[in-house]
Protein backbone atom coordinates (compact mmCIF):
# COMPACT_ATOMS: atom_id res chain seq x y z
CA UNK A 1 -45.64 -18.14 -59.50
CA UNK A 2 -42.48 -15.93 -59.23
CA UNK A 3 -42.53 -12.44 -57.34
CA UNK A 4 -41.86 -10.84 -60.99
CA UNK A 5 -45.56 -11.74 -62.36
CA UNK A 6 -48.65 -12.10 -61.38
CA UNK A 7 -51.30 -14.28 -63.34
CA UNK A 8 -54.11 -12.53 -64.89
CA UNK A 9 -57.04 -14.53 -65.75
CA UNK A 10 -56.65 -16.44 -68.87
CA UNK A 11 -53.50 -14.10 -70.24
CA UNK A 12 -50.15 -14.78 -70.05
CA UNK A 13 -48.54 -14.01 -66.79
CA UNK A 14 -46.61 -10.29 -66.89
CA UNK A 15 -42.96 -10.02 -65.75
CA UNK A 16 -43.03 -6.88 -64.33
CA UNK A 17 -38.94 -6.78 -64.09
CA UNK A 18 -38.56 -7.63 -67.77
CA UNK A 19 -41.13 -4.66 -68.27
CA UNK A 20 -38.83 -2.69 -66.73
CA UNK A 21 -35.30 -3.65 -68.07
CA UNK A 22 -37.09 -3.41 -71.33
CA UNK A 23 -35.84 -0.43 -73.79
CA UNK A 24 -39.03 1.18 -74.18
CA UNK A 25 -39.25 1.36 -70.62
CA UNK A 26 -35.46 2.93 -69.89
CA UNK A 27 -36.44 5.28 -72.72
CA UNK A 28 -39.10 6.65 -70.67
CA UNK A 29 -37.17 6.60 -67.39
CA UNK A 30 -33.94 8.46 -69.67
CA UNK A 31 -36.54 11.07 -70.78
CA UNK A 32 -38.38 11.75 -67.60
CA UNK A 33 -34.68 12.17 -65.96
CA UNK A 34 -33.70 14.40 -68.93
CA UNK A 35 -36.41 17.00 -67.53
CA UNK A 36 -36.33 16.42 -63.97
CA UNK A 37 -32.79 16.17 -62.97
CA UNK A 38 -31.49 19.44 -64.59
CA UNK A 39 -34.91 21.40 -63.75
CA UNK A 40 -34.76 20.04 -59.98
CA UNK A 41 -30.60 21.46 -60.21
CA UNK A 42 -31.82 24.70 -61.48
CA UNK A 43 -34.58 25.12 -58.90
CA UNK A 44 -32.21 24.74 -55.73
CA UNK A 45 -29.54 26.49 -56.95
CA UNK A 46 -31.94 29.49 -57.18
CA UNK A 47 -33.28 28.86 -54.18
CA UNK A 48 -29.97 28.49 -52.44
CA UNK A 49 -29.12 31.74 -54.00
CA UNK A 50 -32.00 33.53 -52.29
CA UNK A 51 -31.29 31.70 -49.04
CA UNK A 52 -27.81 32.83 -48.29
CA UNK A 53 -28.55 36.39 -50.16
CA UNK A 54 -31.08 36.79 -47.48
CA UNK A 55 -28.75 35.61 -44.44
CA UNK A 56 -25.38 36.88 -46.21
CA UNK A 57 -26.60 39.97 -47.93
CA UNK A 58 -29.15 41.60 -45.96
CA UNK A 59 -28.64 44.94 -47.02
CA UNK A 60 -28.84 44.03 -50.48
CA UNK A 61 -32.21 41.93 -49.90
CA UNK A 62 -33.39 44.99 -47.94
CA UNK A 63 -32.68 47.49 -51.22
CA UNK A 64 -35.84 48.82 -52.32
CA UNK A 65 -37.31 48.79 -55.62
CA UNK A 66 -40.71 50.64 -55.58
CA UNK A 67 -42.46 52.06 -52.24
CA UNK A 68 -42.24 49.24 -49.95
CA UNK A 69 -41.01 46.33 -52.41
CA UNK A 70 -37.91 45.32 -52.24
CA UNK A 71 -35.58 42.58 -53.61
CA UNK A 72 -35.87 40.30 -50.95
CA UNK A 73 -39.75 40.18 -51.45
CA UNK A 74 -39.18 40.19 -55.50
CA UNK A 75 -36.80 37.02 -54.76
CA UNK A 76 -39.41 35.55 -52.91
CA UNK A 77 -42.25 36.03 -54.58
CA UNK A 78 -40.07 34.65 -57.60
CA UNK A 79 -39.64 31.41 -55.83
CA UNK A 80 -43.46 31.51 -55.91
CA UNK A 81 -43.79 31.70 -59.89
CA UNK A 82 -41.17 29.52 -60.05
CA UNK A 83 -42.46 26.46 -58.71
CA UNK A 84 -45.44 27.17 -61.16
CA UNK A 85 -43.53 27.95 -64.34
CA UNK A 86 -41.41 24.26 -63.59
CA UNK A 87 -44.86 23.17 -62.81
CA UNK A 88 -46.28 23.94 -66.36
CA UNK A 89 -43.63 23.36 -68.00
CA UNK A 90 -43.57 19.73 -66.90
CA UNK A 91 -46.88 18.66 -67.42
CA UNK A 92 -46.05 20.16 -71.01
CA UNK A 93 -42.85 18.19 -71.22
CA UNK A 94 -44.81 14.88 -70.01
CA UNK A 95 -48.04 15.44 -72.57
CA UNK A 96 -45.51 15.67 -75.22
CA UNK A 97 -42.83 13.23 -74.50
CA UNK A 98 -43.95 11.36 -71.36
CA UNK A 99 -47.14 9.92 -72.19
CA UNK A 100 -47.10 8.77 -75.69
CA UNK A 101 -44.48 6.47 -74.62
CA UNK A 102 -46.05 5.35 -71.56
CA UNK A 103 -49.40 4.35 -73.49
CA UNK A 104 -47.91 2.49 -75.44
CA UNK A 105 -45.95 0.67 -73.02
CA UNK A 106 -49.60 0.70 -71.42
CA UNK A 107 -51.15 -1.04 -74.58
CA UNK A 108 -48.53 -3.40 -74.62
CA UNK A 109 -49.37 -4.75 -70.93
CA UNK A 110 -52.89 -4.47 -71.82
CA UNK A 111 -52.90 -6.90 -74.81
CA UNK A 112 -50.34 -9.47 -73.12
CA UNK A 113 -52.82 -9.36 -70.45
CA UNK A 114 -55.89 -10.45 -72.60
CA UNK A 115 -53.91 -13.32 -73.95
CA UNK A 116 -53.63 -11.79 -77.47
């Protein structure tokens, strides 16, 4: 038995490197990068913006926008519904285009598995 499978009952044994050189698989790797990469660029550029406007700009952070509000606190409180909105609109992005492809590569294991 090689590190790259492991033997599974009567089935064949799985190599789990082949699984993952396969094209089904680097589709699903190329997708999930697709989304995360950019969204993860977007994120810290905003939230390097809103660092060094808060240290570099004070008096702009300290402007305020309604009674006691100002833009630092909208900023930060943005950074808030931020990390939910990239949140949601992952698990979005990986019901629609994530998954699928995953279950099937799923399925796939799963019959090779039970031999058939």
């Amino acid at each position: 038995m090689t590190d790259n499978a492991t033997d599974v009952g009567s089935g064949e044994a799985i190599d789990y490197i082949e699984v993952e050189n396969s094209e089904k698989f680097r589709g699903l790797k190329r997708k999930h990068r697709s989304f995360v990469f950019p969204m993860a660029l977007v994120f810290l550029v905003w939230y390097f913006v809103y660092v060094g406007l808060a240290g570099w700009a004070p008096d702009f952070m300290a402007q305020r926008v309604w009674g006691d509000i100002t833009v630092g606190l909208l900023f930060g409180f943005g950074q808030f519904v931020t990390t939910f909105v990239i949140t949601m609109a992952y698990v979005s992005f990986a019901n629609r285009r994530l998954d699928p492809d995953a279950s099937d590569i799923r399925a796939e294991l799963e019959k090779q598995e039970a031999g058939a």
